[in-house]
N, C-alpha and C. Protein backbone atom coordinates (compact mmCIF):
# COMPACT_ATOMS: atom_id res chain seq x y z
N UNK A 1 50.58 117.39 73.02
CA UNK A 1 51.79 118.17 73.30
C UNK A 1 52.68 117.40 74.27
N UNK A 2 53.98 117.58 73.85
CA UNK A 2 55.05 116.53 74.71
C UNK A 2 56.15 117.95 75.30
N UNK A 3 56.22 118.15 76.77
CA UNK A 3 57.01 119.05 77.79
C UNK A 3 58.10 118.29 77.68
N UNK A 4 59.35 119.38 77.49
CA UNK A 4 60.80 118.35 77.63
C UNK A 4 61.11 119.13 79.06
N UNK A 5 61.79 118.01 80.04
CA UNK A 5 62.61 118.13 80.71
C UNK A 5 64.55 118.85 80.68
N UNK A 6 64.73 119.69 80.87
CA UNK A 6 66.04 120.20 80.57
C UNK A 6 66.61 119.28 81.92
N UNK A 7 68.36 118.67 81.85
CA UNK A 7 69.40 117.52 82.44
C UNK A 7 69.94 118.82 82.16
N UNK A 8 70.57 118.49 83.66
CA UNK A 8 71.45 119.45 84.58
C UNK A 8 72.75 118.98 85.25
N UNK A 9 72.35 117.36 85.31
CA UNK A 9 73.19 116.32 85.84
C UNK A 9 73.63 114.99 85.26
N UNK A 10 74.45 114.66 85.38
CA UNK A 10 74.97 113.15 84.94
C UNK A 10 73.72 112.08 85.84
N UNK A 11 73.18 111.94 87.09
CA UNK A 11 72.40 111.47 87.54
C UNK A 11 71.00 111.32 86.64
N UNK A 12 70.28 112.96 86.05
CA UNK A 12 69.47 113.24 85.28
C UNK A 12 69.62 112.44 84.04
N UNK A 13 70.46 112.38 83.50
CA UNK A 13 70.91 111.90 82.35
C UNK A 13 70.82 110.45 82.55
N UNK A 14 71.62 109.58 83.38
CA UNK A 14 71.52 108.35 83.28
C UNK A 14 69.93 107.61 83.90
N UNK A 15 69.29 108.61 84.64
CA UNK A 15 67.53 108.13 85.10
C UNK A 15 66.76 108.16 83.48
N UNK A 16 67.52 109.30 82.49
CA UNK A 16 66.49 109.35 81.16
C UNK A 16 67.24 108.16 80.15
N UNK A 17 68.53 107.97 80.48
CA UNK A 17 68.85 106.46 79.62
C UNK A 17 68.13 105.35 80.30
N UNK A 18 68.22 105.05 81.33
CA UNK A 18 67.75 104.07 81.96
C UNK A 18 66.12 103.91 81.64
N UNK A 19 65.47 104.97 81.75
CA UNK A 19 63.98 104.93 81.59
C UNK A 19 63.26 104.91 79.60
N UNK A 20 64.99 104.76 78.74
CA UNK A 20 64.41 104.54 77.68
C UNK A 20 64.07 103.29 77.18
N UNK A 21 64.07 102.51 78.46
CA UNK A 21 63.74 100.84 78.61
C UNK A 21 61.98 100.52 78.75
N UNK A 22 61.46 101.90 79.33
CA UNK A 22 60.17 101.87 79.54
C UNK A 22 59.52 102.45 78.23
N UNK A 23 59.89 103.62 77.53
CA UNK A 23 59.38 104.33 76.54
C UNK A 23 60.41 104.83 75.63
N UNK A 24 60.30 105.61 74.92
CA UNK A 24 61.50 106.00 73.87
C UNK A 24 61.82 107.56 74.36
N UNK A 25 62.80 107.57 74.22
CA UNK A 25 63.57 109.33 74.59
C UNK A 25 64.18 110.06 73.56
N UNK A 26 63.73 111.47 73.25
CA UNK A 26 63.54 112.07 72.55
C UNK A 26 64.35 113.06 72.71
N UNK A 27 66.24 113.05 73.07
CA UNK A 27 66.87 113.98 73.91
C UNK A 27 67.48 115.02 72.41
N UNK A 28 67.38 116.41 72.72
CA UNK A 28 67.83 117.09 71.81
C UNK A 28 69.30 118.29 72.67
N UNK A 29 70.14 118.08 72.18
CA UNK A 29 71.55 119.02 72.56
C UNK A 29 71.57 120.20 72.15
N UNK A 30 71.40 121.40 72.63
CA UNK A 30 71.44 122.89 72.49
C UNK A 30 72.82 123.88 72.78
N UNK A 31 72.96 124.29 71.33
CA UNK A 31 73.90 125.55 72.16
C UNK A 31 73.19 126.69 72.50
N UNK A 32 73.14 127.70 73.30
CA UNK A 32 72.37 128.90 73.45
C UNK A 32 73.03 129.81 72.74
N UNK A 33 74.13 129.27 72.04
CA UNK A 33 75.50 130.90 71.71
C UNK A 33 74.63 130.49 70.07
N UNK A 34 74.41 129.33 69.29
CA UNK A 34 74.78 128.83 68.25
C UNK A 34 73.25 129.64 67.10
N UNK A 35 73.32 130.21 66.26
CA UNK A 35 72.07 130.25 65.62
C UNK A 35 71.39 129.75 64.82
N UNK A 36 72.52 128.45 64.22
CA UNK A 36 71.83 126.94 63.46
C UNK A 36 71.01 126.21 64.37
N UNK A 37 71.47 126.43 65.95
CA UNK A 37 71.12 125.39 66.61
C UNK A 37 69.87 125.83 66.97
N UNK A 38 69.60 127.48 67.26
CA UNK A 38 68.36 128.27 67.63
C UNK A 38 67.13 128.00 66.59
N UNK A 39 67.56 127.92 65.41
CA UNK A 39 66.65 127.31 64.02
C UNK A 39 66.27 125.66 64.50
N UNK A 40 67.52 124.93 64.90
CA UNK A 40 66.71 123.46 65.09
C UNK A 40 66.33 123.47 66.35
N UNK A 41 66.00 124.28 67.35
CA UNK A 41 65.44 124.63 69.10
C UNK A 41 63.99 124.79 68.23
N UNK A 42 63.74 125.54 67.48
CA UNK A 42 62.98 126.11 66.93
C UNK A 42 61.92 124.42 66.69
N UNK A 43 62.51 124.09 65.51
CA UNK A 43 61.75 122.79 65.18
C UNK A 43 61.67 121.74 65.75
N UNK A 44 62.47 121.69 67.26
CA UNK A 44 62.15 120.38 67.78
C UNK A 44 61.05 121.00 68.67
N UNK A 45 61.11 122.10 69.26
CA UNK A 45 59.40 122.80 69.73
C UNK A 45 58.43 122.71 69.18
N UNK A 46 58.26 123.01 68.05
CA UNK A 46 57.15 122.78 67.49
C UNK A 46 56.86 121.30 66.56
N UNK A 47 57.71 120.04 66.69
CA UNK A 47 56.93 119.27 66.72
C UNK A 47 56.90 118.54 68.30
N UNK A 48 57.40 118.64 68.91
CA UNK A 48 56.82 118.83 70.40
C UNK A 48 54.94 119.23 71.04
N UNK A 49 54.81 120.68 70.04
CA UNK A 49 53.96 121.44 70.54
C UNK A 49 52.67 120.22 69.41
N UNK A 50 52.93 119.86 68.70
CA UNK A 50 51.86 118.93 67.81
C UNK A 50 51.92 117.65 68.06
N UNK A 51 53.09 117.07 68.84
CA UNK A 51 53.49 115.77 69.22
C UNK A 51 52.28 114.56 69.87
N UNK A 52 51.75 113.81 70.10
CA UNK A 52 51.01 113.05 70.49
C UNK A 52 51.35 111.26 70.89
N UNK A 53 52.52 111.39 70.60
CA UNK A 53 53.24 110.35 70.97
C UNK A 53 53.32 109.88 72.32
N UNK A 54 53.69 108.58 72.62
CA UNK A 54 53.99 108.30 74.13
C UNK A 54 55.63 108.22 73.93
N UNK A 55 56.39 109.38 74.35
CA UNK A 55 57.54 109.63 74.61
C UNK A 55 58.14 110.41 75.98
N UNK A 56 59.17 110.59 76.19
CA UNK A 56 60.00 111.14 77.23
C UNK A 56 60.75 112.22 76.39
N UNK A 57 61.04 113.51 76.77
CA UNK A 57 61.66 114.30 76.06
C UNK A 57 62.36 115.26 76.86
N UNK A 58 63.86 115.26 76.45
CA UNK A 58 64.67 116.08 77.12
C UNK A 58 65.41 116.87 76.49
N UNK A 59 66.28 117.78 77.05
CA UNK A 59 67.12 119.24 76.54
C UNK A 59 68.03 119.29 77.14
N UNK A 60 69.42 119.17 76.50
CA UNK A 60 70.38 119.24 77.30
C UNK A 60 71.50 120.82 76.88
N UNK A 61 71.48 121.95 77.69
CA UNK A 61 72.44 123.03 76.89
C UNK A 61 74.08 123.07 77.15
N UNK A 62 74.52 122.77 75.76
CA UNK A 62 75.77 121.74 76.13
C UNK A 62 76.77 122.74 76.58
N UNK A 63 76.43 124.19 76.58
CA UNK A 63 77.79 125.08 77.16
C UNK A 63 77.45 124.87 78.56
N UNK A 64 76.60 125.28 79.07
CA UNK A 64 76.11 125.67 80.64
C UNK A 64 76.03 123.81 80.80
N UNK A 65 76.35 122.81 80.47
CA UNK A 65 75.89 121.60 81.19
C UNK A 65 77.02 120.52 80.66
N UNK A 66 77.93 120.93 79.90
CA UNK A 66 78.77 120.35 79.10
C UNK A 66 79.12 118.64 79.41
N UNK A 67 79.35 118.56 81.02
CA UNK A 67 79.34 117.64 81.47
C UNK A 67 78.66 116.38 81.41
N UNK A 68 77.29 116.87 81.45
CA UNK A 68 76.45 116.32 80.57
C UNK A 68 76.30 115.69 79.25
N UNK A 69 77.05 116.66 78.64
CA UNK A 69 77.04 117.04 77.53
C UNK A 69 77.73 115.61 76.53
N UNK A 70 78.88 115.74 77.64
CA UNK A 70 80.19 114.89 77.35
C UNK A 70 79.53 113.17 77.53
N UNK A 71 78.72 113.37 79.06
CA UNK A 71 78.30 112.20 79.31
C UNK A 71 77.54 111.39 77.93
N UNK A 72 76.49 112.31 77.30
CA UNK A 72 76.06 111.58 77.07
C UNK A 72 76.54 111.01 75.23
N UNK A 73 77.64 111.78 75.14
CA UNK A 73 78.58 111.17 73.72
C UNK A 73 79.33 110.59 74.20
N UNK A 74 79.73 110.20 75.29
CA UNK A 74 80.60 108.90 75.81
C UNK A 74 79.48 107.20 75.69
N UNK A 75 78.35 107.21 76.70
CA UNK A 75 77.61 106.27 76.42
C UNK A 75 77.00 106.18 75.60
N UNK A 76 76.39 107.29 74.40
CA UNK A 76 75.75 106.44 73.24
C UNK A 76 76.76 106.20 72.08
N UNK A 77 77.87 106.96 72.32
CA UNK A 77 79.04 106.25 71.53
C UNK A 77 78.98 107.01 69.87
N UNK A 78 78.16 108.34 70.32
CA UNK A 78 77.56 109.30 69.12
C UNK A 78 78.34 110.62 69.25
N UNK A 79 79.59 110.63 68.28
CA UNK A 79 80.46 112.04 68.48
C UNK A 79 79.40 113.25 68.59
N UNK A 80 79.65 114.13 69.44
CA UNK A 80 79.15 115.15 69.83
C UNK A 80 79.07 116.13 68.67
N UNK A 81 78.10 116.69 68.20
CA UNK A 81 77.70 117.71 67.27
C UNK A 81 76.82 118.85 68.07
N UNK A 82 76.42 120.14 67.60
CA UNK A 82 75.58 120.94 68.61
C UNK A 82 75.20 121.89 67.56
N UNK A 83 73.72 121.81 67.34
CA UNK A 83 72.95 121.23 67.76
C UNK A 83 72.63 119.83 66.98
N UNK A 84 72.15 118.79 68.49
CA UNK A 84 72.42 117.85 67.78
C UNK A 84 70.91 116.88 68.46
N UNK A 85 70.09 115.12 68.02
CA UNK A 85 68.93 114.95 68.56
C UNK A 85 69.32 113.76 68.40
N UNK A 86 68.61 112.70 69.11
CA UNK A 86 69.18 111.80 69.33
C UNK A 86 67.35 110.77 69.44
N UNK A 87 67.06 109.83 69.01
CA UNK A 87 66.03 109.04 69.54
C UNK A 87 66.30 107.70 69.92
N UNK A 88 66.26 107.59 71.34
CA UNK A 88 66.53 106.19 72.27
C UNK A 88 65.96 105.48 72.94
N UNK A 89 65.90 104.64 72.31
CA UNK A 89 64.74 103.23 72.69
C UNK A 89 65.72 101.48 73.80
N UNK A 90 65.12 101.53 74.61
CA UNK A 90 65.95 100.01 75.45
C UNK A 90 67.38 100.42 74.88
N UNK A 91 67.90 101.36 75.47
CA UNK A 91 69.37 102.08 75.58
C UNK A 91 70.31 101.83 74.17
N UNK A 92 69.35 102.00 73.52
CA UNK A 92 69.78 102.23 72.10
C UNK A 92 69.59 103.28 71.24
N UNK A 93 70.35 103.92 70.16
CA UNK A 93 70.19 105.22 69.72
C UNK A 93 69.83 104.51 68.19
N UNK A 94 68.04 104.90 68.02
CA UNK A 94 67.54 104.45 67.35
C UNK A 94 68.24 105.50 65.83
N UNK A 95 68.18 106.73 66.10
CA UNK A 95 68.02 107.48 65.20
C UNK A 95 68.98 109.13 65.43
N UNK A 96 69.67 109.36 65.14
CA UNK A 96 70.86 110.78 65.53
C UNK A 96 70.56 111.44 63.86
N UNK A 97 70.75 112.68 64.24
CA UNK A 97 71.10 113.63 63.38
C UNK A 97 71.57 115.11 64.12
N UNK A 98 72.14 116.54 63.30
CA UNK A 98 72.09 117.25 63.55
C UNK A 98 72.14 118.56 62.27
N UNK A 99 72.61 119.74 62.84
CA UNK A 99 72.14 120.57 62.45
C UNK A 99 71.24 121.03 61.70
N UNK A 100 71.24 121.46 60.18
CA UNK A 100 69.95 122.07 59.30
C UNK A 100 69.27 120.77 59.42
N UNK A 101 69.54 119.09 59.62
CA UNK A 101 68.73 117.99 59.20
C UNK A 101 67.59 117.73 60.74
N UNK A 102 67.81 118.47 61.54
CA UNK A 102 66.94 119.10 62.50
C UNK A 102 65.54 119.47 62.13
N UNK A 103 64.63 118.93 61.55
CA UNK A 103 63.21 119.46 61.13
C UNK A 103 62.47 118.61 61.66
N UNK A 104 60.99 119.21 61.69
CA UNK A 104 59.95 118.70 62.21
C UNK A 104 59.33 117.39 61.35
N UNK A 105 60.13 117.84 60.41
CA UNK A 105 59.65 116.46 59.55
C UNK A 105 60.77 115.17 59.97
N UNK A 106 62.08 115.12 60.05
CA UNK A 106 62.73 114.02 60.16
C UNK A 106 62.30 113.67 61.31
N UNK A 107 62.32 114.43 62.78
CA UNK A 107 61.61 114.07 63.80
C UNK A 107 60.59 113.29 63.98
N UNK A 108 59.53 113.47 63.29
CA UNK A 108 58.41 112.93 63.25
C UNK A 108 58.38 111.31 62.98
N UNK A 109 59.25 111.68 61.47
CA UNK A 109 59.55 110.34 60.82
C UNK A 109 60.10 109.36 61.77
N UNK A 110 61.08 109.64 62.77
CA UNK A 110 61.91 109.03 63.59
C UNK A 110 61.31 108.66 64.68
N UNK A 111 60.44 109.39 65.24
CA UNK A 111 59.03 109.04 66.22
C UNK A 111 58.60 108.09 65.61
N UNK A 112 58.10 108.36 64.53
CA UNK A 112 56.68 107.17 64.23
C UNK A 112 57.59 105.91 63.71
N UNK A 113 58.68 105.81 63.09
CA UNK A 113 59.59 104.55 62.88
C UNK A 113 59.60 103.92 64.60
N UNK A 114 59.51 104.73 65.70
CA UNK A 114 59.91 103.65 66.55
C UNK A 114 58.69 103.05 67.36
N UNK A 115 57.54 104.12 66.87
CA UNK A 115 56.59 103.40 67.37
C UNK A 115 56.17 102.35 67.18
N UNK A 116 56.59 101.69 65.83
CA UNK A 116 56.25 100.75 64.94
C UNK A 116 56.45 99.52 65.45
């Protein structure tokens, strides 16, 4: 099982880019209003809850943190979608998608491609 950290801050945010130099980061963008996005909250938990990977995993909720939000579609250079997931390896965005393409299966797939 892999615990995500919820980013609150632009500081938070740039310690989990910076540290995707050590391991890969697994950051997923939430609306709390949105109910596509509550369906893909849904599936990035539960492959979380089966996860076994050596990863870093974070949550960012882009109304209440927007700033954040903004930050982090400015530096990976990935227009902002919500809900939206992102996998980042040595400050690179290995792998983005969002809404319904949000499943426990593409996730997985996108994990184990970077373990490789």
């Amino acid at each position: 099982m892999i615990e995500y950290k919820e980013l609150h801050a632009n500081e938070e945010w740039e310690q989990a880019w910076e540290g995707s130099t050590e391991k890969p980061v697994l950051l997923f963008k939430h609306s709390t209003t949105c109910p596509i996005s509550a369906k893909a909250y849904g599936q990035y938990q539960t492959f979380l809850e089966s996860a076994d990977q050596e990863i870093d995993s974070y949550l960012v909720k882009v109304i209440e943190d927007r700033p954040v939000s903004n930050q982090i579609a400015e530096i990976t250079e990935v227009k902002h979608e919500s809900p939206q997931i992102f996998l980042i390896r040595d400050k690179e965005v290995l792998w983005h998608t969002s809404h319904s393409k949000i499943t426990v299966e593409s996730i997985g797939e996108a994990v184990r491609g970077a373990a490789e």
